[in-house]
Protein backbone atom coordinates (compact mmCIF):
# COMPACT_ATOMS: atom_id res chain seq x y z
CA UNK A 1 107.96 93.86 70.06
CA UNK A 2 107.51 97.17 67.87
CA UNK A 3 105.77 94.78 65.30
CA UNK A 4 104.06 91.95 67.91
CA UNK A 5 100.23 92.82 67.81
CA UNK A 6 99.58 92.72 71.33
CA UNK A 7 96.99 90.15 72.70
CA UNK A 8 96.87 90.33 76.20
CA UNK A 9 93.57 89.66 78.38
CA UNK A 10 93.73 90.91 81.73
CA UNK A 11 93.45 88.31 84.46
CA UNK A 12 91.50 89.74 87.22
CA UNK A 13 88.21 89.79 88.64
CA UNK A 14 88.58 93.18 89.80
CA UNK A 15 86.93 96.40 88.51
CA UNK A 16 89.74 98.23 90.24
CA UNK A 17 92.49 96.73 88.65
CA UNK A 18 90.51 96.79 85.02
CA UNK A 19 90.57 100.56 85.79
CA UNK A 20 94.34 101.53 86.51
CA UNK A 21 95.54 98.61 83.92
CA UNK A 22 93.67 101.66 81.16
CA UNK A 23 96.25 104.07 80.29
CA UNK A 24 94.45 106.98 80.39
CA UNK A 25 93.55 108.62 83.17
CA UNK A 26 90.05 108.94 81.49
CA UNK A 27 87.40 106.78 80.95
CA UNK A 28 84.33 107.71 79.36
CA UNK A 29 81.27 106.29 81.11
CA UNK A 30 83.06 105.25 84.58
CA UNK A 31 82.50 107.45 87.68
CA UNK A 32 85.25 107.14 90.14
CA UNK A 33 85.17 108.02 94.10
CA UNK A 34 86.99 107.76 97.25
CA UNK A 35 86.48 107.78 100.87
CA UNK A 36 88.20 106.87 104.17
CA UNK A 37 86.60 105.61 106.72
CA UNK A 38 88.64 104.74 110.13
CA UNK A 39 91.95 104.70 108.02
CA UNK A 40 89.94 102.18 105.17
CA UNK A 41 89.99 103.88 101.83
CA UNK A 42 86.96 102.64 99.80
CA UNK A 43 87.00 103.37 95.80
CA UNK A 44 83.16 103.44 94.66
CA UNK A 45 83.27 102.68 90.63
CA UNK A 46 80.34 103.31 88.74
CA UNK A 47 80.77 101.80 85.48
CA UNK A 48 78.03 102.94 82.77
CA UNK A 49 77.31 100.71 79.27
CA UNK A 50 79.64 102.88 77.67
CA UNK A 51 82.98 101.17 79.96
CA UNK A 52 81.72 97.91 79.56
CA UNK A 53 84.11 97.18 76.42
CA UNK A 54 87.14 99.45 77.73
CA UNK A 55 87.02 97.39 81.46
CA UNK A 56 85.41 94.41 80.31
CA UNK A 57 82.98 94.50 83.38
CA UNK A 58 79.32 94.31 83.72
CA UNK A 59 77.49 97.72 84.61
CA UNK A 60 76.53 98.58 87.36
CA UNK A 61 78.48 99.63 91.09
CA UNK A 62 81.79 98.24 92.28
CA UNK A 63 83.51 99.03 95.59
CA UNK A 64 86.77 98.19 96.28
CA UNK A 65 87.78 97.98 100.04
CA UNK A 66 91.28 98.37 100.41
CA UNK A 67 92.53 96.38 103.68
CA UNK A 68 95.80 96.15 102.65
CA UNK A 69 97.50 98.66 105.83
CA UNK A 70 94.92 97.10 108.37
CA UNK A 71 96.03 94.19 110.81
CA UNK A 72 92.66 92.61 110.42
CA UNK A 73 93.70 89.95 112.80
CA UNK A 74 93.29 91.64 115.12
CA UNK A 75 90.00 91.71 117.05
CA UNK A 76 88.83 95.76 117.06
CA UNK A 77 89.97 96.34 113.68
CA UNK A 78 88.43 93.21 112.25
CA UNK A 79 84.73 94.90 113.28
CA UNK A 80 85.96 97.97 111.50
CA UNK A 81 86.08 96.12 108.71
CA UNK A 82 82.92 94.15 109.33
CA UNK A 83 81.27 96.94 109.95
CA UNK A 84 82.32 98.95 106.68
CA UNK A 85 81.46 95.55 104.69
CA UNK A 86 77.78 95.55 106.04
CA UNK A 87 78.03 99.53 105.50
CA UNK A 88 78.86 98.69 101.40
CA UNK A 89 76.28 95.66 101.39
CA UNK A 90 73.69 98.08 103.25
CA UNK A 91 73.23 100.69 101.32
CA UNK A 92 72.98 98.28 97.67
CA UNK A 93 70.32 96.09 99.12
CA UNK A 94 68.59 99.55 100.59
CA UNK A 95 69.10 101.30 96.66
CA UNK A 96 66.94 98.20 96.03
CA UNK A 97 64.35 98.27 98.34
CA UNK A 98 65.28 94.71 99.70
CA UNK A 99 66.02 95.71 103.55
CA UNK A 100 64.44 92.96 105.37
CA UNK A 101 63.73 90.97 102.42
CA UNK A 102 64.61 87.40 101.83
CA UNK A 103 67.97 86.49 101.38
CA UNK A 104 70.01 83.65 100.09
CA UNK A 105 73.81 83.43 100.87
CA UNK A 106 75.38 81.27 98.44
CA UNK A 107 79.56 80.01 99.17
CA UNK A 108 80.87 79.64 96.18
CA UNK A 109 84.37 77.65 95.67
CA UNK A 110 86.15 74.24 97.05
CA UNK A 111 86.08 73.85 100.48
CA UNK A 112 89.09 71.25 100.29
CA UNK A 113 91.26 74.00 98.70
CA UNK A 114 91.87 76.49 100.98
CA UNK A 115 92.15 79.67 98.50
CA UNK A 116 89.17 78.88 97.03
CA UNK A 117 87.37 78.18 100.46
CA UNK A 118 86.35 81.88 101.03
CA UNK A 119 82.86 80.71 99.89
CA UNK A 120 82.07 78.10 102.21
CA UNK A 121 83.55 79.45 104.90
CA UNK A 122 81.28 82.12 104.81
CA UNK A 123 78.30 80.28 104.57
CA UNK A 124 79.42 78.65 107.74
CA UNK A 125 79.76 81.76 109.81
CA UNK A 126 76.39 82.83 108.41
CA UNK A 127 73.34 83.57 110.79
CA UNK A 128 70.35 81.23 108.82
CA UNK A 129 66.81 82.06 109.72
CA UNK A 130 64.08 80.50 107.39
CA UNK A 131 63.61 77.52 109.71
CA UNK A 132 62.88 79.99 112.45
CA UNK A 133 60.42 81.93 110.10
CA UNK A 134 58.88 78.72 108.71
CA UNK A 135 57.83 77.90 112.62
CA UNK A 136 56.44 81.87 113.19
CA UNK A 137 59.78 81.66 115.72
CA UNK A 138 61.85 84.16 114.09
CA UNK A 139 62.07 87.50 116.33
CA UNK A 140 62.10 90.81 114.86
CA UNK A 141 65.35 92.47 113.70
CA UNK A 142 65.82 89.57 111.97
CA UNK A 143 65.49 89.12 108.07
CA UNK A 144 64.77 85.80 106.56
CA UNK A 145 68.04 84.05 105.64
CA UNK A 146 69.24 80.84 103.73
CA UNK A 147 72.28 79.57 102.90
CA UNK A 148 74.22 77.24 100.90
CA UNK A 149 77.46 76.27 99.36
CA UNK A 150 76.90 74.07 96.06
CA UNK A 151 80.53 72.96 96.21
CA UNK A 152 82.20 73.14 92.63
CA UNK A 153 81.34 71.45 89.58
CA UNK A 154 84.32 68.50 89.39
CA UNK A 155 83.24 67.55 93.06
CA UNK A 156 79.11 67.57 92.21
CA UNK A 157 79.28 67.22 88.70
CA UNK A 158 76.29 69.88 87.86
CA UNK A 159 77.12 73.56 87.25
CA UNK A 160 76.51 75.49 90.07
CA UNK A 161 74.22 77.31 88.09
CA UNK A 162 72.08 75.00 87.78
CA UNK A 163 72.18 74.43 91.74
CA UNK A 164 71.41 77.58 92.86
CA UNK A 165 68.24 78.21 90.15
CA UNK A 166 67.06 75.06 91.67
CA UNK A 167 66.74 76.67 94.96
CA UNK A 168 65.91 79.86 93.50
CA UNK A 169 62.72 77.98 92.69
CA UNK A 170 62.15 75.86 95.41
CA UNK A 171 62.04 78.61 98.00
CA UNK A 172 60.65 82.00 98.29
CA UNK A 173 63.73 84.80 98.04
CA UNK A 174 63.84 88.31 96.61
CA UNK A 175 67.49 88.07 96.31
CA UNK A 176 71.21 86.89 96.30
CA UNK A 177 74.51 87.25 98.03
CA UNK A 178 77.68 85.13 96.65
CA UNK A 179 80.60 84.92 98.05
CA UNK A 180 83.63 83.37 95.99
CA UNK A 181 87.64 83.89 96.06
CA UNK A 182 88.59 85.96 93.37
CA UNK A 183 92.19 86.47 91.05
CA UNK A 184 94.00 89.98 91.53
CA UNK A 185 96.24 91.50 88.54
CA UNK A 186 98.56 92.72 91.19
CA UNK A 187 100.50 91.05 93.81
CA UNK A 188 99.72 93.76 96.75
CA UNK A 189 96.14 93.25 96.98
CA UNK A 190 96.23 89.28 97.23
CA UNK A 191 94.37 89.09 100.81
CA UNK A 192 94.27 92.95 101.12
CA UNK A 193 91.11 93.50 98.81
CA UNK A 194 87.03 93.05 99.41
CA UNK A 195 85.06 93.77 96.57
CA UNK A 196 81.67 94.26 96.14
CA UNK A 197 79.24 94.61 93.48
CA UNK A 198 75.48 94.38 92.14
CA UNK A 199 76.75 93.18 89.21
CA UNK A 200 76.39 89.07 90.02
CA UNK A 201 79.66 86.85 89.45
CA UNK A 202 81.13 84.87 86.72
CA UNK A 203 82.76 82.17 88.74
CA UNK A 204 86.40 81.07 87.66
CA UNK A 205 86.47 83.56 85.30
CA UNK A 206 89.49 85.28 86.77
CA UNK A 207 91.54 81.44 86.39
CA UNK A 208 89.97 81.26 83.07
CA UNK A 209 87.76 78.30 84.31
CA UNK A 210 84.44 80.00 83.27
CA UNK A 211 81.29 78.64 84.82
CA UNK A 212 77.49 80.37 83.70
CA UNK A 213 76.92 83.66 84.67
CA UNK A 214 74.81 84.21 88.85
CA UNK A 215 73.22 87.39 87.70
CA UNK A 216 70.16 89.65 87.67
CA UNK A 217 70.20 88.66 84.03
CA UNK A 218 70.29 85.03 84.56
CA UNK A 219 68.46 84.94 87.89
CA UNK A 220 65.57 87.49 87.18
CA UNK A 221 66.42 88.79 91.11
CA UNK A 222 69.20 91.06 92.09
CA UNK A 223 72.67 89.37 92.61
CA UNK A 224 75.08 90.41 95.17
CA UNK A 225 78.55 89.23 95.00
CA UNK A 226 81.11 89.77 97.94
CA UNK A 227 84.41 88.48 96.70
CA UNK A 228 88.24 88.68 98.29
CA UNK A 229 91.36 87.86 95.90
CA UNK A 230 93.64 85.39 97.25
CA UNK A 231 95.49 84.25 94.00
CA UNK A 232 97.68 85.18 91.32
CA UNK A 233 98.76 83.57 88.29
CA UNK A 234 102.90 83.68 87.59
CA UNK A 235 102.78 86.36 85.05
CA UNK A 236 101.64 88.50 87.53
CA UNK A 237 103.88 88.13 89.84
CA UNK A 238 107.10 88.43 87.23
CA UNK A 239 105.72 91.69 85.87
CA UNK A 240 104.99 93.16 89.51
CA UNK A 241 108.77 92.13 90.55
CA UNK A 242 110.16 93.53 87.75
CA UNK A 243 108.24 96.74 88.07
CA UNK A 244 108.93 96.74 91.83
CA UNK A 245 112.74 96.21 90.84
CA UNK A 246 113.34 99.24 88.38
CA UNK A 247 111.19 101.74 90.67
CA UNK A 248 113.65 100.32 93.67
CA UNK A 249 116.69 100.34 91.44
CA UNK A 250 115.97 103.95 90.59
CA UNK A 251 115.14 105.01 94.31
CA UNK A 252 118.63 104.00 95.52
CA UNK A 253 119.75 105.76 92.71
CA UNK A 254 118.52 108.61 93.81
CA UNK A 255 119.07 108.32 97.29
CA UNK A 256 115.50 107.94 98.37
CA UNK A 257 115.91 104.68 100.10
CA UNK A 258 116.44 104.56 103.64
CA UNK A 259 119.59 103.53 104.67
CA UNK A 260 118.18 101.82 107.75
CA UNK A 261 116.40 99.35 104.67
CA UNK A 262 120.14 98.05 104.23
CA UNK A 263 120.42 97.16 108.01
CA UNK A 264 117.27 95.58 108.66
CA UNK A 265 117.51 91.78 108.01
CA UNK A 266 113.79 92.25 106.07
CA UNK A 267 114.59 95.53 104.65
CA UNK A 268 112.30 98.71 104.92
CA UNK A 269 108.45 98.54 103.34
CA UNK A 270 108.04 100.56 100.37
CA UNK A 271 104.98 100.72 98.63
CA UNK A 272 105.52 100.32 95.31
CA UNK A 273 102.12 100.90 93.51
CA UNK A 274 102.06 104.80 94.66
CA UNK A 275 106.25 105.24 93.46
CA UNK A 276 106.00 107.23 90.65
CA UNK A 277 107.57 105.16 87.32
CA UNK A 278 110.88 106.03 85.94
CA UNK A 279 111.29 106.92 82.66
CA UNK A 280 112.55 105.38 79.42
CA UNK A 281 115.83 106.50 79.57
CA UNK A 282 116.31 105.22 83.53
CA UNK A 283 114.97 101.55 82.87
CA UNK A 284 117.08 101.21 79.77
CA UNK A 285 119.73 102.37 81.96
CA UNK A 286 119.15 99.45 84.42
CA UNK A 287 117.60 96.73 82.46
CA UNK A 288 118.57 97.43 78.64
CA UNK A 289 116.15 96.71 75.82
CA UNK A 290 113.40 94.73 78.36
CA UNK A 291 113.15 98.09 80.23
CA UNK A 292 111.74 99.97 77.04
CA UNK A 293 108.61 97.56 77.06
CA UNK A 294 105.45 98.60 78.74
CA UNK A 295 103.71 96.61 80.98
CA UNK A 296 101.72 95.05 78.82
CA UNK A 297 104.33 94.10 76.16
CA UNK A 298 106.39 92.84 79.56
CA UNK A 299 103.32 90.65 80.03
CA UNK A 300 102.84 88.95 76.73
CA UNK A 301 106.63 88.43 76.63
CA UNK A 302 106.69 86.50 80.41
CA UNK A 303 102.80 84.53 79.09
CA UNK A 304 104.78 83.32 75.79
CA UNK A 305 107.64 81.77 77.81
CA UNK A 306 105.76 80.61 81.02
CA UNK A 307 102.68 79.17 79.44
CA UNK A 308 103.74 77.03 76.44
CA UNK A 309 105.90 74.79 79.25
CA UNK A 310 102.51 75.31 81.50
CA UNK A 311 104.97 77.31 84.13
CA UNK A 312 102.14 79.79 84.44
CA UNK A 313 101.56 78.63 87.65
CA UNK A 314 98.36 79.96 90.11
CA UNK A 315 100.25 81.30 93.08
CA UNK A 316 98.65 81.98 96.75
CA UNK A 317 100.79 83.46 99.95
CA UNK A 318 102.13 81.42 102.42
CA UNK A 319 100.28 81.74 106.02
CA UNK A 320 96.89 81.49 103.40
CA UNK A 321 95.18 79.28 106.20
CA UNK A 322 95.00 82.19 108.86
CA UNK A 323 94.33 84.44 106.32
CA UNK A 324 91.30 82.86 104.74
CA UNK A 325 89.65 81.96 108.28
CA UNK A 326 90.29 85.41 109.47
CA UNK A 327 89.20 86.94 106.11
CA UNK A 328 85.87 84.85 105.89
CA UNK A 329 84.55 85.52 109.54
CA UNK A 330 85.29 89.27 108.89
CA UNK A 331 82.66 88.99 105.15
CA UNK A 332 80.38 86.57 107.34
CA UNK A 333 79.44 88.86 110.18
CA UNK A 334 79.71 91.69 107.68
CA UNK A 335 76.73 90.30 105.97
CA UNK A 336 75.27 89.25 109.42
CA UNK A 337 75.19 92.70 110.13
CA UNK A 338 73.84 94.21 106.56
CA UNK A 339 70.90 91.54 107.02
CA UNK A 340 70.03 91.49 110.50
CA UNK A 341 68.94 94.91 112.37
CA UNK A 342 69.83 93.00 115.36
CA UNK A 343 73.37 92.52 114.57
CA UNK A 344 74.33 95.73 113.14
CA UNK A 345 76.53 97.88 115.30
CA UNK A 346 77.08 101.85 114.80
CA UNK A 347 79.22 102.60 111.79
């Protein structure tokens, strides 16, 4: 592989993942921070024209709520959640000027396939007001809300582009909130990640199905999107397994595993992603000449044997139904909140 030029495009719609797939622990133009907020860890990026190249995002803000320790089905830790989403949401429409300003929730995605029903979902849970305010019936603490979801483009047969500038200039908004399922680069955050961002949304990009850019740039008003992954493709997952594999392998080795992980029937949890990575000389050891490739050689290596036989299958978890419901009202009433005084608890 010494002599392969390496041609490898991340798939992911996350900033976070674009930002630990760079190997160095620098990146000129992106401003990282953290907080925690009732055991949620939230990663603000700020990426700057400079990182646009390196992480192959948009400027502008990105937070990354990590869910993945939180049971968020159930009931008092789902409005933890809620309420950190409307928190994120909140204070970009405020660094705006757009509280109580009118809104339009747009569900991106196929509501016939159930990891790419986030979207509509959404839009379903989502408080609508404009009929109210169009008969001087809407009460105050309310903000003036549409909704839609355009369905996709081999259902409708016109780019959902195209859909939403229609009703960008039919009715009276200042600005946008999409929602859409989004593809993860790594295996543990499938279902465990909500994004957010001022940056707008390419949708499909992250299955390489690119549709036109929902942007400030294409729109002419600001463009929230609110996304959650809940696929991955099958080079993913092969990479992540053998990663997982050498950093268990060498664990054992070293006597770091529990031995209660032998004696449970589903083994111990370990996670993986904070294990520090052995070194050269220990995944040789274990897995011979594969184990001297980096993870992106390893990638390009499982892409040129999946892909030509068109094995490079899009993969979703199993129980995806109750996680998509659950995951959807949790974004819905997040936004409620963020848009309507009314509905926002204390945070």
């Amino acid at each position: 592989m010494e002599n392969q030029k390496i041609n490898f495009s991340l798939r992911t719609d996350l900033a976070y993942d674009s930002v630990k797939s760079y190997e160095s622990s620098v990146i000129n133009g992106l401003i990282e921070t953290k907080e925690v907020i009732k055991g949620v860890e939230i990663t603000k990026h700020i990426v700057k024209e400079q990182a646009r190249e390196i992480l192959n995002k948009a400027p502008g803000i990105y937070y990354t709520i990590d869910i993945n320790e939180q049971n968020y089905h159930d009931h008092n830790i789902s409005k933890d959640i809620e309420n950190i989403v409307a928190g994120v949401l909140l204070e970009l429409i405020e660094s705006r000027n757009l509280k109580g300003k009118k809104a339009l929730v747009v569900g991106l995605g196929n509501a016939n396939i159930t990891p790419d029903a986030i979207g509509p979902y959404v839009v379903d849970n989502i408080v609508v007001t404009r009929h109210l305010d169009l008969n001087d019936e809407l009460h105050s603490g309310y903000s003036v809300v549409s909704a839609i979801s355009p369905g996709v483009m081999g259902t409708t047969g016109i780019e959902t582009y195209d859909i939403i500038e229609a009703v960008r200039n039919k009715i009276n908004i200042d600005y946008i909130i999409v929602v859409d399922a989004l593809c993860s680069s790594s295996i543990a955050r499938v279902n465990k990640t909500i994004q957010i961002t001022d940056t707008g949304i390419q949708p499909g990009s992250g299955v390489g199905n690119k549709r036109k850019e929902i942007s400030f740039n294409t729109m002419r008003i600001p463009v929230f999107a609110v996304g959650i992954p809940t696929v991955v493709d099958a080079v993913t997952i092969a990479s992540n397994t053998l990663d997982y594999v050498i950093k268990y392998l060498n664990l054992e080795y070293n006597n770091m595993v529990p031995s209660v992980n032998k004696l449970s029937p589903n083994g111990i949890g370990i996670e993986y992603d904070n294990v520090e990575e052995p070194n050269s000389d220990v995944k040789e050891h274990f897995l011979g000449q594969i184990g001297l490739l980096n993870q992106e050689e390893l990638k390009v290596l499982f892409q040129d044997v999946l892909t030509p036989n068109g094995y490079n299958l899009m993969v979703t978890s199993k129980d995806i139904d109750a996680e998509v419901e659950d995951l959807s009202k949790i974004v819905a009433w997040g936004i409620n909140k963020a848009l309507h005084e009314n509905f926002m608890e204390e945070i």
